[in-house]
Protein backbone atom coordinates (compact mmCIF):
# COMPACT_ATOMS: atom_id res chain seq x y z
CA UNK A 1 -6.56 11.79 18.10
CA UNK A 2 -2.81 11.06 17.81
CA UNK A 3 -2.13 8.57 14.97
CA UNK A 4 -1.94 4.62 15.85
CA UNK A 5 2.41 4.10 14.89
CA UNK A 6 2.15 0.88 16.57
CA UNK A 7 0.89 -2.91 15.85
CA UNK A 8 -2.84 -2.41 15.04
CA UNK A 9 -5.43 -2.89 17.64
CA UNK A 10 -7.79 -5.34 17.86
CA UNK A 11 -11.00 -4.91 15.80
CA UNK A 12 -13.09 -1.91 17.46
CA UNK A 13 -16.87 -3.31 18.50
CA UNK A 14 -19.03 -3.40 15.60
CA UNK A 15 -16.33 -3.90 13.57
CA UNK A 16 -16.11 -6.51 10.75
CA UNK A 17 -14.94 -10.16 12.05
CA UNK A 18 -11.62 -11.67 10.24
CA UNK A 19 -13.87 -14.13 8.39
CA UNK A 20 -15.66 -11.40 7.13
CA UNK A 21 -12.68 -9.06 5.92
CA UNK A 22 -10.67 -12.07 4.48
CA UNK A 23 -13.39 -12.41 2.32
CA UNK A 24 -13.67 -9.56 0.59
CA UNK A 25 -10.03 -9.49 0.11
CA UNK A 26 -10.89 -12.31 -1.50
CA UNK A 27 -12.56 -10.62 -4.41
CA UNK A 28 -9.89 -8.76 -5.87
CA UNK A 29 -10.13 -9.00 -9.06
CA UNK A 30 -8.31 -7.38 -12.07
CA UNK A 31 -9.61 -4.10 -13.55
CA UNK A 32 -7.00 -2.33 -15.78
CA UNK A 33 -3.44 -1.36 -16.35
CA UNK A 34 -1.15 1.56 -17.51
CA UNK A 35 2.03 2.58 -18.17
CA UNK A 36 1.39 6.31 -17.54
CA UNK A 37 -0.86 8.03 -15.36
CA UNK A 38 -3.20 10.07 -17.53
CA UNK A 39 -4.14 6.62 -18.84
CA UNK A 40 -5.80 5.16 -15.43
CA UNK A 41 -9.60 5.89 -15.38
CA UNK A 42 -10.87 8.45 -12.78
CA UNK A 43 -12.88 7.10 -10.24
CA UNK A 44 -14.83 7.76 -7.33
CA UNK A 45 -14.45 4.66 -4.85
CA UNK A 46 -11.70 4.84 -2.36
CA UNK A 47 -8.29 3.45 -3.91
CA UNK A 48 -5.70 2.14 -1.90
CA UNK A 49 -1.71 1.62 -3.20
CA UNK A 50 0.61 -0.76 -2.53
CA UNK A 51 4.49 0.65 -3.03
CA UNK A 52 7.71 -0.87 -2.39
CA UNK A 53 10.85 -2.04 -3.09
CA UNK A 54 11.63 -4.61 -5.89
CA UNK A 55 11.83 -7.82 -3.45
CA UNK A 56 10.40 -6.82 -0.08
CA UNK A 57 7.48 -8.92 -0.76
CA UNK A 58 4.68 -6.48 -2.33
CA UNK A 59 2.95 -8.67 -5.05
CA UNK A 60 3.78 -12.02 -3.00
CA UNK A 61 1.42 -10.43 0.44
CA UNK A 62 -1.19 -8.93 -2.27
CA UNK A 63 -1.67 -12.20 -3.47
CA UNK A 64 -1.82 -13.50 -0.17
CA UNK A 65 -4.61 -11.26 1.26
CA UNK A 66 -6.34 -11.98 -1.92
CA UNK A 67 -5.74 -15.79 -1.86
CA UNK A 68 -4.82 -16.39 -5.29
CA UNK A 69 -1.29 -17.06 -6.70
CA UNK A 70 -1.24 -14.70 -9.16
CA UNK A 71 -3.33 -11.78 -9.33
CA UNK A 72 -0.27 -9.87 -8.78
CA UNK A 73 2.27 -10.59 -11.03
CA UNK A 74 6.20 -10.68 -9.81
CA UNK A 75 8.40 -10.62 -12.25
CA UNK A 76 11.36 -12.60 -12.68
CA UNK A 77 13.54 -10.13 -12.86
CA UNK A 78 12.96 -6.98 -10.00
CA UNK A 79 12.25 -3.71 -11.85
CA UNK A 80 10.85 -5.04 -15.04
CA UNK A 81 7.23 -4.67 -14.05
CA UNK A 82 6.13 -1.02 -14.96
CA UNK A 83 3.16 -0.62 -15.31
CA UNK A 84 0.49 0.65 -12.25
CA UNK A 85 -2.46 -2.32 -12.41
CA UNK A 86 -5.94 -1.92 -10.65
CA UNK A 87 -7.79 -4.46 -9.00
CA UNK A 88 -11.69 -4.20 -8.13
CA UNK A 89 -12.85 -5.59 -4.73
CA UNK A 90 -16.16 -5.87 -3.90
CA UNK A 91 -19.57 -7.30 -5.83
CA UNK A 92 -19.36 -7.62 -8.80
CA UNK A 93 -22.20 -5.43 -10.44
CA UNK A 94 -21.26 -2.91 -7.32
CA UNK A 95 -17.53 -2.72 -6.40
CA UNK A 96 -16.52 -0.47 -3.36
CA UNK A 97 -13.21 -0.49 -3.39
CA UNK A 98 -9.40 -0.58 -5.55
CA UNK A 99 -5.99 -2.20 -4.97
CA UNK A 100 -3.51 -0.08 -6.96
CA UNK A 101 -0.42 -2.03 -7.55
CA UNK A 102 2.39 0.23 -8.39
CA UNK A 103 6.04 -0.76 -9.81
CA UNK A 104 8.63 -1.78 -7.02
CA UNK A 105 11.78 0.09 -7.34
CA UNK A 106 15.15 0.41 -6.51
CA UNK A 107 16.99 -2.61 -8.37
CA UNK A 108 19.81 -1.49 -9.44
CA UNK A 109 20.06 -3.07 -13.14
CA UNK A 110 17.44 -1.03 -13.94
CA UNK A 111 18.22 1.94 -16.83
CA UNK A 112 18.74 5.06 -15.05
CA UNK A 113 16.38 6.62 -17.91
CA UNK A 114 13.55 4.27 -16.76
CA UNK A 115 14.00 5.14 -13.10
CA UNK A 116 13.72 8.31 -13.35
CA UNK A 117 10.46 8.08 -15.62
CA UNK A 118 8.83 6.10 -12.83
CA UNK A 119 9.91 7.99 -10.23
CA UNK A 120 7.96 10.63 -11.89
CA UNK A 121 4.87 8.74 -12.45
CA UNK A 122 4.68 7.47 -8.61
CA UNK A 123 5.32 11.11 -7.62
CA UNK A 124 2.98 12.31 -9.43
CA UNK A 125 0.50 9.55 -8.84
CA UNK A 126 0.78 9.34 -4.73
CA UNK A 127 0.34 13.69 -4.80
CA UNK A 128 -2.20 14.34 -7.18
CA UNK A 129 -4.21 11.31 -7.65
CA UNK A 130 -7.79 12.07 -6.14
CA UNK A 131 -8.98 8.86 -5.25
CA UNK A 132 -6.24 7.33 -3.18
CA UNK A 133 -7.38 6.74 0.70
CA UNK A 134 -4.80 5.18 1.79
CA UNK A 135 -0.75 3.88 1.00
CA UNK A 136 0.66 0.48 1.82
CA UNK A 137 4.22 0.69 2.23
CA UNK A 138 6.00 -2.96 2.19
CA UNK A 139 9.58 -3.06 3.23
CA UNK A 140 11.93 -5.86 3.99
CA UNK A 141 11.79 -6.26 7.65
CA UNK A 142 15.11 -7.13 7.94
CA UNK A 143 16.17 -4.02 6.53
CA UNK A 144 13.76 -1.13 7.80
CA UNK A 145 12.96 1.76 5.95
CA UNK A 146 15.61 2.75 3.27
CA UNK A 147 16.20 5.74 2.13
CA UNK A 148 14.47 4.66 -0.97
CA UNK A 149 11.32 4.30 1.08
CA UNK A 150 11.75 7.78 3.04
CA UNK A 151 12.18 9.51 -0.43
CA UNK A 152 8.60 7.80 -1.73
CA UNK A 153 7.25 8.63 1.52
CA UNK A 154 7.83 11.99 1.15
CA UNK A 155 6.03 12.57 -1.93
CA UNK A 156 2.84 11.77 0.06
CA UNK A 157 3.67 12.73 3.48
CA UNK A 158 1.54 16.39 3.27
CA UNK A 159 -1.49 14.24 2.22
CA UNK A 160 -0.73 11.38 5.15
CA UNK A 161 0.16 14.88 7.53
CA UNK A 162 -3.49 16.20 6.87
CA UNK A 163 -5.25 13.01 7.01
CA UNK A 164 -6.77 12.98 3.53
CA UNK A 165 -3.94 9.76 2.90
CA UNK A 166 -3.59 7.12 5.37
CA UNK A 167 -0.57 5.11 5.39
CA UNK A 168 0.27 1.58 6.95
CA UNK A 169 3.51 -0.04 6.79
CA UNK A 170 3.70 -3.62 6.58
CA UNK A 171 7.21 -5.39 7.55
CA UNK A 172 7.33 -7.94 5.63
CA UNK A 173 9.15 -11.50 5.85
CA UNK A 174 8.95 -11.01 9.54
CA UNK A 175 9.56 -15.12 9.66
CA UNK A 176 12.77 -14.68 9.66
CA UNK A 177 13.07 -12.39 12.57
CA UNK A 178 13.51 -13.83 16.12
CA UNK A 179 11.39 -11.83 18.78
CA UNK A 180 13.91 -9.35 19.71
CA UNK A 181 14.66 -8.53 16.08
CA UNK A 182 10.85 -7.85 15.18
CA UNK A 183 10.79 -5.76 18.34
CA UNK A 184 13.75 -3.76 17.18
CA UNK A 185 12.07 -3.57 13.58
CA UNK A 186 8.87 -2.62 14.95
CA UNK A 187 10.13 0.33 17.04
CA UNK A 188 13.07 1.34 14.55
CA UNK A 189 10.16 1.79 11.78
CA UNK A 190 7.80 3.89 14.77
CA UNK A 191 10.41 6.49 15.36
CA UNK A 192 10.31 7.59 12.14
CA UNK A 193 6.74 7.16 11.31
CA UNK A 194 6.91 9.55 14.46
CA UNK A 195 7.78 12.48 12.12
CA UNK A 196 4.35 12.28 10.16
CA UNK A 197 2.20 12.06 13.18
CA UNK A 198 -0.53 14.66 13.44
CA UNK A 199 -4.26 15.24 15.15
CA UNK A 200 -5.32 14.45 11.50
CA UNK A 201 -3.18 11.18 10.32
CA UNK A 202 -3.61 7.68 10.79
CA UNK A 203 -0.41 5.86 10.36
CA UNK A 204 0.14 1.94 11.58
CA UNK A 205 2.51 -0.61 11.11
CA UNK A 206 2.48 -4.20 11.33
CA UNK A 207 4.54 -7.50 11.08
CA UNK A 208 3.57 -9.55 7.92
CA UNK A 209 4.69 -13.12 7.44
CA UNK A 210 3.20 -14.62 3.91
CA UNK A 211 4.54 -17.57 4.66
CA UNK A 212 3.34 -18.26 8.39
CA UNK A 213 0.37 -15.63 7.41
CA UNK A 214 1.31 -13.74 10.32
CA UNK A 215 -0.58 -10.23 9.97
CA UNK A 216 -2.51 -11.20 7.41
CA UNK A 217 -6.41 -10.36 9.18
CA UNK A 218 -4.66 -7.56 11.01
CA UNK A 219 -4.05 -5.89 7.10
CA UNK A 220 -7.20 -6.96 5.77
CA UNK A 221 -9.07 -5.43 8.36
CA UNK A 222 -7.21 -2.39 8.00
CA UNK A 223 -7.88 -1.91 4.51
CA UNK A 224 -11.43 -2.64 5.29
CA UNK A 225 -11.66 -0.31 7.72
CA UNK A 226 -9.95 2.19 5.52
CA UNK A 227 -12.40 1.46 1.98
CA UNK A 228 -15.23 1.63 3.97
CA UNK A 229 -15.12 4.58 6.18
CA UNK A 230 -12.98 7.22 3.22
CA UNK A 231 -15.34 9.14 1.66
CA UNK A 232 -16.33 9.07 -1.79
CA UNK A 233 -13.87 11.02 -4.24
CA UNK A 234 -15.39 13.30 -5.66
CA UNK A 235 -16.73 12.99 -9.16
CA UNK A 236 -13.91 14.84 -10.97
CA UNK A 237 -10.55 13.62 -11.02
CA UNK A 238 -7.60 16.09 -10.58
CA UNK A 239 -5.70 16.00 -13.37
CA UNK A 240 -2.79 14.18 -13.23
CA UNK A 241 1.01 15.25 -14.36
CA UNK A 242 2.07 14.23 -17.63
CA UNK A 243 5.50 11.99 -16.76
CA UNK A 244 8.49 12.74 -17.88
């Protein structure tokens, strides 16, 4: 089946209701953190990354799909969070799924020795990294994709290509577009997200307000979807790339 590059559908039958989804969103909860690869924990439940630039609005919609105000931490200044944090979903005493939360990039005060060291890490983390299901892309609706965004997409795009990664990209902020705008958005982002479309892949993307939680159920159930039908990793990790 030809991947889904457009708003997603409505919940198939059987499917999870948006009460139901919200609410295990809800759990998130924080796990661990590191500033290199090697040092996150192998694991075999589904993980699922969020990557984007510094202010499009990544740690602002994870905390809004898990309805607390901080369990993703923005910081102050853009570029000055690096480390990749984990978040467990799921009961407690049996968790089924992760949140991966990796650095935004592309602000420009940031040391040109420190962006290349995480450029390294997310490289290395989004192609070797066993137990990742699926990539969230968040970018700035009112900018599209940058070529920032093509370049990280690109690290991953064989794994999206074959269907072992699936990717959504969620535009982000889209309050401030007017209709035609968001249509423009929508269709600008589509085209490209042409380019990685296979028999195998699943790629979407969606509109995502925060503030008028526009999109917000259609995500969740997404990533429900997504940590509940990806197969288990299995029980050894690849090894992962030392960073630079």
């Amino acid at each position: 089946m030809n991947p889904d590059t457009t708003t997603p559908p409505s919940a198939a039958p059987g499917a999870p209701d948006e009460k139901m989804v919200l609410a295990w969103t809800h759990t998130a909860r924080f796990l661990t953190t590191a500033s290199q690869l090697v040092h996150l924990p192998p694991t075999e439940l589904p993980e699922i990354a969020f990557v984007g630039r510094s202010n499009a609005g990544k740690s602002t919609a994870i905390n809004t799909l898990a309805q607390q105000k901080r369990l993703a931490f923005a910081s102050k200044t853009p570029g000055r969070t690096q480390h990749i944090n984990l978040f467990e979903l799921g009961p407690k005493d049996a968790p089924d799924a992760l949140f991966a939360d990796l650095p935004g990039y592309g602000y420009a005060a940031v040391a040109r020795s420190a962006k290349l060291r995480w450029q390294k890490v997310m490289a290395d983390y989004l192609e070797v990294r066993r137990s990742l299901s699926g990539v969230v892309l968040m970018v700035d609706s009112r900018l599209g994709l940058t070529d920032l965004d093509k370049q990280l997409l690109d690290f991953v795009a064989p794994r999206i290509s074959n269907g072992e990664v699936k990717l959504l990209v969620v535009l982000t902020k889209a309050d401030k577009l007017n209709r035609k705008e968001a249509n423009a958005a929508l269709a600008a982002c589509q085209e490209f997200l042409g380019g990685l479309a296979t028999e195998e892949s699943e790629v979407a993307v969606t509109l995502f307000s925060a503030l008028k939680k526009q999109g917000v159920g259609d995500v969740a159930q997404i990533l429900h979807e997504w940590a509940h039908a990806a197969p288990a990793a299995g029980e050894d990790e690849t090894p992962a790339l030392s960073p630079a």
